[in-house]
C-alpha atoms as a PDB file:
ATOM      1  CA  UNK A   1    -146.690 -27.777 -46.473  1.00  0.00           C
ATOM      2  CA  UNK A   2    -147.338 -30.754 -43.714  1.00  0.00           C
ATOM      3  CA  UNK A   3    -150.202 -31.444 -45.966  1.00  0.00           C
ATOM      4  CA  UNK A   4    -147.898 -32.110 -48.778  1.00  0.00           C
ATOM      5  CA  UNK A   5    -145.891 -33.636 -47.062  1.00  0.00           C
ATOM      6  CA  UNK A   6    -148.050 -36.215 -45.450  1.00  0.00           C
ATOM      7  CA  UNK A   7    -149.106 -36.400 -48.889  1.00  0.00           C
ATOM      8  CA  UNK A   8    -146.060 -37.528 -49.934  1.00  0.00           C
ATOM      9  CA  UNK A   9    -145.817 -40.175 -47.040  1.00  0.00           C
ATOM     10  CA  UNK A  10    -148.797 -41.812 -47.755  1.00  0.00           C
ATOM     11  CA  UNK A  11    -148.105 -42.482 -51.530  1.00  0.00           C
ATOM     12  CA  UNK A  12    -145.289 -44.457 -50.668  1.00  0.00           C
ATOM     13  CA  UNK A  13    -147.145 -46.165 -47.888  1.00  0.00           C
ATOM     14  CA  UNK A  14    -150.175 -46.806 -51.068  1.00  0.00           C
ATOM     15  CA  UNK A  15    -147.754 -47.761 -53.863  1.00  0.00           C
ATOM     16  CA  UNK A  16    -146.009 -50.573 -51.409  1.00  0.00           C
ATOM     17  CA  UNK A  17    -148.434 -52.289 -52.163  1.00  0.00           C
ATOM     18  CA  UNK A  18    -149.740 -51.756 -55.520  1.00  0.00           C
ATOM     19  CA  UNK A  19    -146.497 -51.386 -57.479  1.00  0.00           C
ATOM     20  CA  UNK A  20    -145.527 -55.498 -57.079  1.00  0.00           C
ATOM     21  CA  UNK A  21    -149.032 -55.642 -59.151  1.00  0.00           C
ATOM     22  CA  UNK A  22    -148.022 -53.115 -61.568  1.00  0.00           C
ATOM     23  CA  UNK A  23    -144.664 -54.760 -62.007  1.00  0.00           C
ATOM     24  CA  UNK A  24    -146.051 -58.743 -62.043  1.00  0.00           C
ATOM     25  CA  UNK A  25    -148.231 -57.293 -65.389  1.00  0.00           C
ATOM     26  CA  UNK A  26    -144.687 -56.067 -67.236  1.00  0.00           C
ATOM     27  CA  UNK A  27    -144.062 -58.004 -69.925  1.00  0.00           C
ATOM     28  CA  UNK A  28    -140.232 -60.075 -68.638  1.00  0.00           C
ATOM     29  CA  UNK A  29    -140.845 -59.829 -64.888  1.00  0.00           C
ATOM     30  CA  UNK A  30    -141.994 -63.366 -64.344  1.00  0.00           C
ATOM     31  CA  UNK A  31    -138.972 -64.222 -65.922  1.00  0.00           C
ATOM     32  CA  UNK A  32    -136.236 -62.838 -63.616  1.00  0.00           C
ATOM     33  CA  UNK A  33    -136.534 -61.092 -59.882  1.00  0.00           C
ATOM     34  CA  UNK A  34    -136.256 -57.547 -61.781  1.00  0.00           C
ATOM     35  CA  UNK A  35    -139.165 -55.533 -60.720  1.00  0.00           C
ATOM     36  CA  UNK A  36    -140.142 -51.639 -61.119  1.00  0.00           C
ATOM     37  CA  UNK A  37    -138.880 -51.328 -57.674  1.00  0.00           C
ATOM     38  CA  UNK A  38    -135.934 -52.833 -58.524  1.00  0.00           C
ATOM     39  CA  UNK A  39    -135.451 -50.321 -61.405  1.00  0.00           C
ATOM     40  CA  UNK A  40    -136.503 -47.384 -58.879  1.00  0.00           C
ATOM     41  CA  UNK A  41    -134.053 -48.520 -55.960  1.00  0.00           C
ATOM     42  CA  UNK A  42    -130.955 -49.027 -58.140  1.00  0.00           C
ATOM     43  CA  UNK A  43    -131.648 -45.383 -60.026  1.00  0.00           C
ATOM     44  CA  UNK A  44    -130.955 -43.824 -56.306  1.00  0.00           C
ATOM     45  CA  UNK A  45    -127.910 -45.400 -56.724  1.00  0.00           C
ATOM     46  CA  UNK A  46    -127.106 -45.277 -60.228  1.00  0.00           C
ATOM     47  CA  UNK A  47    -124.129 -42.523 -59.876  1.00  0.00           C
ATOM     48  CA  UNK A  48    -122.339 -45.797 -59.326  1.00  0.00           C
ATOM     49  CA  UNK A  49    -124.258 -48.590 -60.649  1.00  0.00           C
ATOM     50  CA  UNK A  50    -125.266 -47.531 -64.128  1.00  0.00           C
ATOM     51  CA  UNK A  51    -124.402 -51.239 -65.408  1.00  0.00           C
ATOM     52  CA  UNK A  52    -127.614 -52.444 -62.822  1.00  0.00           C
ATOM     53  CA  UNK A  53    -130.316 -49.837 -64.418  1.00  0.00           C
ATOM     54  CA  UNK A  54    -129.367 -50.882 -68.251  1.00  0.00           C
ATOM     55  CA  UNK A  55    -129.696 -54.562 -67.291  1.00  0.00           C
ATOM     56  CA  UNK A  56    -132.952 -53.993 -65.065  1.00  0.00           C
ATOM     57  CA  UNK A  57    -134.637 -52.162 -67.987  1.00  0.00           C
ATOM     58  CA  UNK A  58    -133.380 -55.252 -70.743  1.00  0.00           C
ATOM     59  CA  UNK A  59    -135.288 -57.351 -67.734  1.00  0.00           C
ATOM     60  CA  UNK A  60    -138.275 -56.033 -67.676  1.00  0.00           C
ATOM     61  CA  UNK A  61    -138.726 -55.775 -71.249  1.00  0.00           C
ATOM     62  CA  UNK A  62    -141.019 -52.582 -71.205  1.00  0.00           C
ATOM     63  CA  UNK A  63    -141.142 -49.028 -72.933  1.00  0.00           C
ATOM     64  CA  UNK A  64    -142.117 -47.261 -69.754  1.00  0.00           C
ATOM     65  CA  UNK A  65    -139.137 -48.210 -67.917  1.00  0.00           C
ATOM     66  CA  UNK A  66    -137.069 -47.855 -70.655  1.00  0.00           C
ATOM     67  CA  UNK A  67    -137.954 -44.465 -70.953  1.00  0.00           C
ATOM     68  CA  UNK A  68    -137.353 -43.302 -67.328  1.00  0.00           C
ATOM     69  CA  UNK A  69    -134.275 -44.835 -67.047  1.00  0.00           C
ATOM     70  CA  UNK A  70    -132.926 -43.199 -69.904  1.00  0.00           C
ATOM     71  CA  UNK A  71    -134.247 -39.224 -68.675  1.00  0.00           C
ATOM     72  CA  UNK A  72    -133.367 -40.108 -65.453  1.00  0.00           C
ATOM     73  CA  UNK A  73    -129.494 -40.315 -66.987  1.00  0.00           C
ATOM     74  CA  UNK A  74    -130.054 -37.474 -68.768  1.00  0.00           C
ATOM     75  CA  UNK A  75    -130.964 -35.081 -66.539  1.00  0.00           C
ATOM     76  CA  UNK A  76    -129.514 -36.801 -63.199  1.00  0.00           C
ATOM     77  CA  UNK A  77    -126.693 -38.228 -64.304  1.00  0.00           C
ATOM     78  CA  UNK A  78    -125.643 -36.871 -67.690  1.00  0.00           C
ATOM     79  CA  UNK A  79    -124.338 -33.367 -68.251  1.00  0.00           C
ATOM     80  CA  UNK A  80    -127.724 -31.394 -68.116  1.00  0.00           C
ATOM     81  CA  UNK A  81    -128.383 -27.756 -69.102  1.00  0.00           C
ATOM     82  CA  UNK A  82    -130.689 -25.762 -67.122  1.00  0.00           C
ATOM     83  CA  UNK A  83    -131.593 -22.776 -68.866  1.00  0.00           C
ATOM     84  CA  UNK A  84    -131.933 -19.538 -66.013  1.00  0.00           C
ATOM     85  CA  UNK A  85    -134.522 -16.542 -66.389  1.00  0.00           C
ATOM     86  CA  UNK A  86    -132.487 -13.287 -66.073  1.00  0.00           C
ATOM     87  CA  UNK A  87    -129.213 -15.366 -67.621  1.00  0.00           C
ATOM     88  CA  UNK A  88    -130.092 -17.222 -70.288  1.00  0.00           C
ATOM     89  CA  UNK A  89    -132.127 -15.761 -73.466  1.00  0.00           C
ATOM     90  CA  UNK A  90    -135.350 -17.743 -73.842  1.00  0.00           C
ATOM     91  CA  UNK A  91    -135.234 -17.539 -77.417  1.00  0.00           C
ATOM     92  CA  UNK A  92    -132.190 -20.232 -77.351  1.00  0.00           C
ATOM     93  CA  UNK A  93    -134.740 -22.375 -76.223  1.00  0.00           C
ATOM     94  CA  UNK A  94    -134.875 -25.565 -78.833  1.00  0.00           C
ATOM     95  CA  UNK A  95    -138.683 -25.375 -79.147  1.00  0.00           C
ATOM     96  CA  UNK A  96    -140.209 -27.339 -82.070  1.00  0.00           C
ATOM     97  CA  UNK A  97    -143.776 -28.580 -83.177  1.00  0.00           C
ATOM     98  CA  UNK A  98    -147.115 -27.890 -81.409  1.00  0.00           C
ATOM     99  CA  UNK A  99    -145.643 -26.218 -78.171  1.00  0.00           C
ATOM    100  CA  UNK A 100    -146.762 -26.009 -74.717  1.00  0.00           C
ATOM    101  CA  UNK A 101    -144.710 -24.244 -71.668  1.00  0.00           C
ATOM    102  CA  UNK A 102    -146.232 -25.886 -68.634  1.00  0.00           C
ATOM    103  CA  UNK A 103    -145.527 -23.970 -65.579  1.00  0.00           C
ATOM    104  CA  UNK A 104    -145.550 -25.458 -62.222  1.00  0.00           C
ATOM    105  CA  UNK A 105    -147.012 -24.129 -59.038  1.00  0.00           C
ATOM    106  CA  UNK A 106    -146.341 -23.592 -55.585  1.00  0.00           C
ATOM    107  CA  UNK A 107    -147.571 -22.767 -52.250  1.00  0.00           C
ATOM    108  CA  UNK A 108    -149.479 -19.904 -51.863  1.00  0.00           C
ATOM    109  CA  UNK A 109    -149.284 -17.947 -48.783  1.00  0.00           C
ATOM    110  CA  UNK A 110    -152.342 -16.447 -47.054  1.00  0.00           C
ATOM    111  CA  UNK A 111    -153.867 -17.633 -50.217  1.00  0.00           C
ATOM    112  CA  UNK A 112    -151.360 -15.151 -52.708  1.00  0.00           C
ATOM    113  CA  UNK A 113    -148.458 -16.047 -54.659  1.00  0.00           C
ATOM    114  CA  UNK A 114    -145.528 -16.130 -53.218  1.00  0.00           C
ATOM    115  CA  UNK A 115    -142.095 -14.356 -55.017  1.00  0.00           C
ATOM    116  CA  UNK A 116    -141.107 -17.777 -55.641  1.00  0.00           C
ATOM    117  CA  UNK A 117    -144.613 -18.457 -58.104  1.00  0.00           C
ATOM    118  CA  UNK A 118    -144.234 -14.843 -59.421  1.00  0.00           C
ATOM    119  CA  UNK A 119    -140.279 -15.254 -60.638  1.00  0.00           C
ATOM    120  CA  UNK A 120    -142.109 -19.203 -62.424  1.00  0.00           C
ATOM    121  CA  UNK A 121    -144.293 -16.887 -63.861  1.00  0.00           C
ATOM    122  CA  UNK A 122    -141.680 -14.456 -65.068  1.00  0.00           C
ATOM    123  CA  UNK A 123    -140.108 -17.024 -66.488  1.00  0.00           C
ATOM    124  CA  UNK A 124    -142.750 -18.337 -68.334  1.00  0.00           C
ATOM    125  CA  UNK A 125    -144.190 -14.933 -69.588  1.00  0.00           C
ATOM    126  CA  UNK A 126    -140.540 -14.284 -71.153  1.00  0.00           C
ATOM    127  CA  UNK A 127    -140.424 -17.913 -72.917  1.00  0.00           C
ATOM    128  CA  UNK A 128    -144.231 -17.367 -74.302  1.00  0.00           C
ATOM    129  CA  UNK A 129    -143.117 -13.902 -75.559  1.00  0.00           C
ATOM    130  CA  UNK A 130    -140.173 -15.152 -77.517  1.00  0.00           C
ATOM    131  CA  UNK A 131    -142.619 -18.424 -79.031  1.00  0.00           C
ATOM    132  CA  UNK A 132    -146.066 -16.880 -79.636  1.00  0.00           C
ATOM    133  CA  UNK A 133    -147.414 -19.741 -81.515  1.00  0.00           C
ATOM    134  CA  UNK A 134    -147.053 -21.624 -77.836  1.00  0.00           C
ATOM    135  CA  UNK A 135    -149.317 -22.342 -75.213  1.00  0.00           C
ATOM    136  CA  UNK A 136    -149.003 -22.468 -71.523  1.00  0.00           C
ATOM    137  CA  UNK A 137    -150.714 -24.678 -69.292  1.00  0.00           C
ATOM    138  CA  UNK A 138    -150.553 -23.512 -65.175  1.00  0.00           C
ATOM    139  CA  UNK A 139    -150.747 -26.262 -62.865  1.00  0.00           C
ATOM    140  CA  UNK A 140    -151.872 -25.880 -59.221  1.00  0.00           C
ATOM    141  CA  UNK A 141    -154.517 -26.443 -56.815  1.00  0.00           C
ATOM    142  CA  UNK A 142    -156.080 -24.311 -53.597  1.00  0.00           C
ATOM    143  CA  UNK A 143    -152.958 -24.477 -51.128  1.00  0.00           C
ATOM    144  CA  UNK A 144    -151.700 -22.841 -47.495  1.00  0.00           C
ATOM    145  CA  UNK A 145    -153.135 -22.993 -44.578  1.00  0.00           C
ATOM    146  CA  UNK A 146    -154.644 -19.379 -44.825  1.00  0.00           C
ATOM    147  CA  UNK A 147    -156.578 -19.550 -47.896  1.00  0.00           C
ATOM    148  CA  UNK A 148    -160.623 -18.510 -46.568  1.00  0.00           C
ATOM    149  CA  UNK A 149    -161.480 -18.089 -50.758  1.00  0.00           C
ATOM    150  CA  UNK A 150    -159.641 -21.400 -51.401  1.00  0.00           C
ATOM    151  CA  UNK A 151    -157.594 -19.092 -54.265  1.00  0.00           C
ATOM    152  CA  UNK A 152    -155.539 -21.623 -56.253  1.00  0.00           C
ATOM    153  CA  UNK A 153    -151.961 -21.907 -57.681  1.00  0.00           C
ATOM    154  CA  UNK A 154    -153.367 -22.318 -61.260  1.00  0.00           C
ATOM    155  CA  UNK A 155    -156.085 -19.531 -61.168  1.00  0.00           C
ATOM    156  CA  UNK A 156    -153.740 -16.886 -59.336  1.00  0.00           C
ATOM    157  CA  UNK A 157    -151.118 -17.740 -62.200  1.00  0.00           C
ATOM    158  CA  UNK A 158    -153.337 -16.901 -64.688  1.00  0.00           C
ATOM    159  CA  UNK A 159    -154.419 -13.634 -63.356  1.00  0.00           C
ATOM    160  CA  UNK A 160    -150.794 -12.791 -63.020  1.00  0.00           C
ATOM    161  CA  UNK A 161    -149.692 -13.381 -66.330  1.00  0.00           C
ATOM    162  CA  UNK A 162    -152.483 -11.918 -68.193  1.00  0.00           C
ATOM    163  CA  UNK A 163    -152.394  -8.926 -65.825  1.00  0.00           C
ATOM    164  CA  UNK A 164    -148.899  -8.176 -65.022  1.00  0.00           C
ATOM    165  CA  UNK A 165    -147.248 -10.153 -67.912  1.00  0.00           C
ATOM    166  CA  UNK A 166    -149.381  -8.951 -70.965  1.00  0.00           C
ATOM    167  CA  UNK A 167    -150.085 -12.494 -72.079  1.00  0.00           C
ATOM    168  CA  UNK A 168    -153.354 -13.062 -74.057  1.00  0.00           C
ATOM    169  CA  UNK A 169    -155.999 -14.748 -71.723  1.00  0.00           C
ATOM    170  CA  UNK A 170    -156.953 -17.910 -74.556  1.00  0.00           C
ATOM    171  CA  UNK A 171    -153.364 -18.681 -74.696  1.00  0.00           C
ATOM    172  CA  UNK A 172    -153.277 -20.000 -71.012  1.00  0.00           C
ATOM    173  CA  UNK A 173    -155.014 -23.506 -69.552  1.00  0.00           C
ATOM    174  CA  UNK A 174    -155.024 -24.395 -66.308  1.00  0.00           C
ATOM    175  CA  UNK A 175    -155.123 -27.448 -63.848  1.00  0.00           C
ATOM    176  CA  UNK A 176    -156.946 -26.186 -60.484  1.00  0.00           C
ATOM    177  CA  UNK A 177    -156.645 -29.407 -58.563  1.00  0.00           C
ATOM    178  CA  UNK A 178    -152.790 -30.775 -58.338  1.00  0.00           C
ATOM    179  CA  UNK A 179    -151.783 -30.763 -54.637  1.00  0.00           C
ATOM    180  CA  UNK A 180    -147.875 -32.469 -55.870  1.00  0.00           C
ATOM    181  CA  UNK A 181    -146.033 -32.465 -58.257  1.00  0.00           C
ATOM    182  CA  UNK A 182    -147.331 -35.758 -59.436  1.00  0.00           C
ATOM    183  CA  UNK A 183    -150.757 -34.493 -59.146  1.00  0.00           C
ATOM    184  CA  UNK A 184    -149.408 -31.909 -61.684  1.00  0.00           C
ATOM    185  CA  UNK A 185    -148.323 -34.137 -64.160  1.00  0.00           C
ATOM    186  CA  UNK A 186    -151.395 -36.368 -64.101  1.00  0.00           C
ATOM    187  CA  UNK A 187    -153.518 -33.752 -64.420  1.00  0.00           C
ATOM    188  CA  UNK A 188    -151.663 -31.769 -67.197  1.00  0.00           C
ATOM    189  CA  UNK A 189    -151.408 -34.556 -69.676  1.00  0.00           C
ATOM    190  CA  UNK A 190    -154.691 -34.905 -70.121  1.00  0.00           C
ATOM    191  CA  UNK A 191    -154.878 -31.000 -71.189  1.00  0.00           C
ATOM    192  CA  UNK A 192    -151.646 -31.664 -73.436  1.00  0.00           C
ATOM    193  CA  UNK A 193    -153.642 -34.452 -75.113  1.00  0.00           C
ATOM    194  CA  UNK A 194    -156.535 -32.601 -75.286  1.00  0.00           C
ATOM    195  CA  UNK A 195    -154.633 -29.357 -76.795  1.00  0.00           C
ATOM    196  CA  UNK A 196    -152.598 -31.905 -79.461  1.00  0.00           C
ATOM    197  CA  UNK A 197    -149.406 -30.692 -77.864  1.00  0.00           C
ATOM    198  CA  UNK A 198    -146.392 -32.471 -79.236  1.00  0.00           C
ATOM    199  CA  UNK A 199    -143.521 -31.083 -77.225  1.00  0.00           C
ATOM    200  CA  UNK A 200    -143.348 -29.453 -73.730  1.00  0.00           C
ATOM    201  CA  UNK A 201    -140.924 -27.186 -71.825  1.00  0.00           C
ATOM    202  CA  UNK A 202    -141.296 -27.642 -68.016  1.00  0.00           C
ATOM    203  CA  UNK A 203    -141.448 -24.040 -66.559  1.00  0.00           C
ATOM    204  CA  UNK A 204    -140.667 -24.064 -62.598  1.00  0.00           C
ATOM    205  CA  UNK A 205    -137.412 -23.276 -60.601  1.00  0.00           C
ATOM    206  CA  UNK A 206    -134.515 -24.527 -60.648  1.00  0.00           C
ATOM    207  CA  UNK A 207    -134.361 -27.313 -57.630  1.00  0.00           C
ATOM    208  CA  UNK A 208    -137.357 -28.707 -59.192  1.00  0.00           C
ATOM    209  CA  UNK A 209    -136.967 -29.073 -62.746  1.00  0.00           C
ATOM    210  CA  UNK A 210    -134.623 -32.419 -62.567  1.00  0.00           C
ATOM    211  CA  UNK A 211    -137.330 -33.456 -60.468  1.00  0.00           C
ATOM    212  CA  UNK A 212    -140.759 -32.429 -62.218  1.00  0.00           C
ATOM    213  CA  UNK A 213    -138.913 -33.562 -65.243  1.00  0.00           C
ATOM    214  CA  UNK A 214    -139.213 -37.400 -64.314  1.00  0.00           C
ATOM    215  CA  UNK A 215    -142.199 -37.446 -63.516  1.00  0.00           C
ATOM    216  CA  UNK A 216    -143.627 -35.874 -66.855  1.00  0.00           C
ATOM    217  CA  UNK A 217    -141.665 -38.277 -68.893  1.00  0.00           C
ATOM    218  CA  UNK A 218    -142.845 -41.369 -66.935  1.00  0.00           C
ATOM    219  CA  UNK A 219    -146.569 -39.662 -67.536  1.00  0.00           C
ATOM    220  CA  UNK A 220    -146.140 -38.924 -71.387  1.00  0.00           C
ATOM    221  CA  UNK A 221    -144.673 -42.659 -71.750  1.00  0.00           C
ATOM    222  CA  UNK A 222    -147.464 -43.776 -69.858  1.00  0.00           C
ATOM    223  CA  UNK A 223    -149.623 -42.085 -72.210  1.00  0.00           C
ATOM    224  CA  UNK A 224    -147.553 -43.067 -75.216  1.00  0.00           C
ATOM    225  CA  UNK A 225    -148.324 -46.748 -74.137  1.00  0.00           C
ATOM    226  CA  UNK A 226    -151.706 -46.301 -73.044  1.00  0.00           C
ATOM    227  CA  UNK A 227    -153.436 -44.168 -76.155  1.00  0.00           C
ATOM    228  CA  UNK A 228    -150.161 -43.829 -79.029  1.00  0.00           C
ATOM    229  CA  UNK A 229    -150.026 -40.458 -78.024  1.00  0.00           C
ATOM    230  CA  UNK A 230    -146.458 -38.795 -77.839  1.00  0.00           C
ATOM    231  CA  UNK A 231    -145.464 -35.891 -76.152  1.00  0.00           C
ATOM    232  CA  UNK A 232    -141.331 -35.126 -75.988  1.00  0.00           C
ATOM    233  CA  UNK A 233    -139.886 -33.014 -72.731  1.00  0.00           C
ATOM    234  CA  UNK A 234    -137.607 -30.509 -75.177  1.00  0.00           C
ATOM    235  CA  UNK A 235    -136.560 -27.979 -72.891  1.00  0.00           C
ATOM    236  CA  UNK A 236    -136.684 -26.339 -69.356  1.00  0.00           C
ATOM    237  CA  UNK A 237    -137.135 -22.685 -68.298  1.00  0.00           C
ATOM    238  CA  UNK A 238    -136.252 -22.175 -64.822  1.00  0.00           C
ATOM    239  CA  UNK A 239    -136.384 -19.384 -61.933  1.00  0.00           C
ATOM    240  CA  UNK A 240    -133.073 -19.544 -60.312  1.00  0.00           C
ATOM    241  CA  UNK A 241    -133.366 -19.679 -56.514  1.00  0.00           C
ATOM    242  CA  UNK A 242    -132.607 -22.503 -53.987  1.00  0.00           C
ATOM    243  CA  UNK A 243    -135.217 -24.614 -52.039  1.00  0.00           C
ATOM    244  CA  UNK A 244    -137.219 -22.485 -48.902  1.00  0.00           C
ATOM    245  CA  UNK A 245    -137.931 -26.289 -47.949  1.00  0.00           C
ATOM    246  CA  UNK A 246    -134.564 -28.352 -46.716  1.00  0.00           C
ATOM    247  CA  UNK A 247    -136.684 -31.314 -47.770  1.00  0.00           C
ATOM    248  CA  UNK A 248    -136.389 -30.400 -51.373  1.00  0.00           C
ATOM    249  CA  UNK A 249    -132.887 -30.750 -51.415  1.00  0.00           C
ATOM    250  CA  UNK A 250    -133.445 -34.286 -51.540  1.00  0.00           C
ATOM    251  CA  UNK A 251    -135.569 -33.864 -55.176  1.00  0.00           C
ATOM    252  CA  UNK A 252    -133.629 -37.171 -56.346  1.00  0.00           C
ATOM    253  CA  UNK A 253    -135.409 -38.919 -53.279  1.00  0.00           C
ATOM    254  CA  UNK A 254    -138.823 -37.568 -53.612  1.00  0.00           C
ATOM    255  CA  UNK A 255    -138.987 -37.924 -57.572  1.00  0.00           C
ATOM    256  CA  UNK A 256    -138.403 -42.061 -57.136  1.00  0.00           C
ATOM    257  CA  UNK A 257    -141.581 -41.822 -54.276  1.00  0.00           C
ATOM    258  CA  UNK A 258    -143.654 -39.914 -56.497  1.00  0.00           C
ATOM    259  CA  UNK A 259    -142.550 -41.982 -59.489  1.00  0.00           C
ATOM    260  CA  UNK A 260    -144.158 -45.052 -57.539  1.00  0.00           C
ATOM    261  CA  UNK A 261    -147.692 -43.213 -57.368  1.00  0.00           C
ATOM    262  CA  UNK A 262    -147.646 -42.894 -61.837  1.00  0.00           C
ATOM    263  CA  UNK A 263    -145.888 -46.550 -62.159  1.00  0.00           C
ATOM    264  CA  UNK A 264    -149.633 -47.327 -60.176  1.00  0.00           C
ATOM    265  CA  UNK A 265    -152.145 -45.370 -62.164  1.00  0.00           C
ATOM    266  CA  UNK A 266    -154.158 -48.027 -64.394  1.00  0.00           C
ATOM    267  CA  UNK A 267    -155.052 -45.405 -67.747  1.00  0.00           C
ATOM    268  CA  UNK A 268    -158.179 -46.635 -69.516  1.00  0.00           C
ATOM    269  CA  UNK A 269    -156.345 -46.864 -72.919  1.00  0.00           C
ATOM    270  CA  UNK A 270    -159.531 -44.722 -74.344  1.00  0.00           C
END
C-alpha cells in the first residue's frame, strides 16, 4: 500500500509538468487561460461551480474534456445508481452490444486475495452468469509486501472464478501488470480494443466505482480520439463494503490526480 501510494504521489509530481504541454496542444487553449488543469481544479469544486466546468469545456474546445466533464456530473454530481451484489439482481443490469465486465483488483495479502477481491469476484461471477454472451477482463498486477511467487491480482482472479465460480476459463482476459487504478484502465483498453468490446460494466466495490469510472471514460475518449474506436461505460456491479484505507474516502481527490497521469499519455493513433 505505501507503494501505491507513493505511486500516486509521484504522478502528480510527473503530470505538473507535462499536463501544461498536453493542454497548450488542445485545440481553444491559446485562445483563453482555460487549461486541463483548469477543467480538473474547478471539477473538485463543481458541487458549487457547475457554471465554471460547462464554460471551461466550451474553452477548450475538445472531445476529451467534454467527455469527462460530463461523467464526472453523472456519476459525482448527478443522481447515480450503484447497483449492490447480494441487493440488487444483476440481470437488471442495462447491458447491450459486444459486452465486457471488467473487474478491478486489489491488494493481495501474503500474496492471496483478500475477502475484499473475492466479494469483486462474486460480483462479477453473478453478472457473467446472468449475460453469458459477455466477457470479463481481470485487471491487476503482483502486489503486497509478502508475495515470494510474485502471485498477481489478475492471475489469482482468474483461478478464483473459474474454480470457485464455475466460469468457463476462455471467457476471462487478464491484465497482470496494473499497480493503480489508472494502470488498470490503460492497460485494459487495449484488451477491450483488441476483444471489439463495445460497452463495459466496471466490476469493483462500491467506494471505487465513482472513481474507476472516470478514469475509464477519460481512457475510452482518449481512445475514441486517438483510433475512432468507441467503447460506452453502461453499467456498474459493485461489492458493497466501505474503504479498509481512510485515504480512499477521498476517491473524488485521487480520481482528478490519476486523471492527470491519462490527460499525459501521448497514444500512437495506430
Amino acid at each position: 500500500m505505501k507503494k501505491i501510494i507513493a505511486a500516486l504521489t509521484l504522478s502528480v509530481l510527473l503530470c505538473a509538468c507535462i499536463l501544461p504541454a498536453y493542454a497548450a496542444s488542445n485545440k481553444g487553449a491559446d485562445k483563453s487561460d482555460v487549461s486541463f488543469d483548469t477543467l480538473l481544479s474547478d471539477l473538485t469544486t463543481a458541487y458549487e461551480a457547475t457554471q465554471r466546468v460547462d464554460a471551461d469545456v466550451e474553452a477548450l474546445n475538445d472531445a476529451v474534456a467534454a467527455s469527462i466533464a460530463a461523467h464526472w456530473k453523472k456519476v459525482y454530481l448527478d443522481d447515480y445508481r450503484l447497483y449492490l451484489y447480494g441487493q440488487d439482481d444483476p440481470a437488471e443490469l442495462p447491458i447491450t452490444g459486444k459486452h465486457a465486465f471488467v473487474v478491478l483488483g486489489y491488494e493481495l495479502k501474503n500474496g492471496k486475495m483478500t475477502d475484499e477481491l473475492k466479494g469483486r469476484c462474486d460480483a462479477a461471477a453473478a453478472a457473467a452468469k446472468a449475460f453469458p454472451d459477455s466477457i470479463l477482463v481481470c485487471s491487476g498486477g503482483a502486489t503486497g509486501e509478502n508475495n515470494p511467487h510474485g502471485n498477481t491480482e489478475a492471475g489469482q482472479m482468474k483461478k478464483y472464478l473459474v474454480n470457485t465460480c464455475g466460469i468457463a476459463e476462455e471467457r476471462i482476459f487478464t491484465d497482470k501488470k496494473a499497480m493503480t487504478t489508472t494502470q488498470n484502465a490503460v492497460n485494459t483498453l487495449k484488451i477491450l480494443r483488441a476483444q471489439g468490446v463495445e460497452t463495459m460494466t466496471i466490476v469493483t466495490s462500491s467506494y471505487h466505482q465513482r472513481w474507476g469510472q472516470v478514469l475509464y471514460n477519460a481512457m475510452a475518449a482518449k481512445y475514441k480520439q486517438a483510433y475512432g474506436y468507441s467503447v460506452e461505460i453502461i453499467g456498474n456491479y459493485c461489492f458493497d463494503t466501505a474503504p479498509s484505507n481512510p485515504m480512499f474516502k477521498s476517491d473524488a481527490q485521487i480520481a482528478i490526480s490519476q486523471l492527470k497521469s491519462i490527460l499525459a499519455l501521448k497514444l500512437t493513433g495506430k
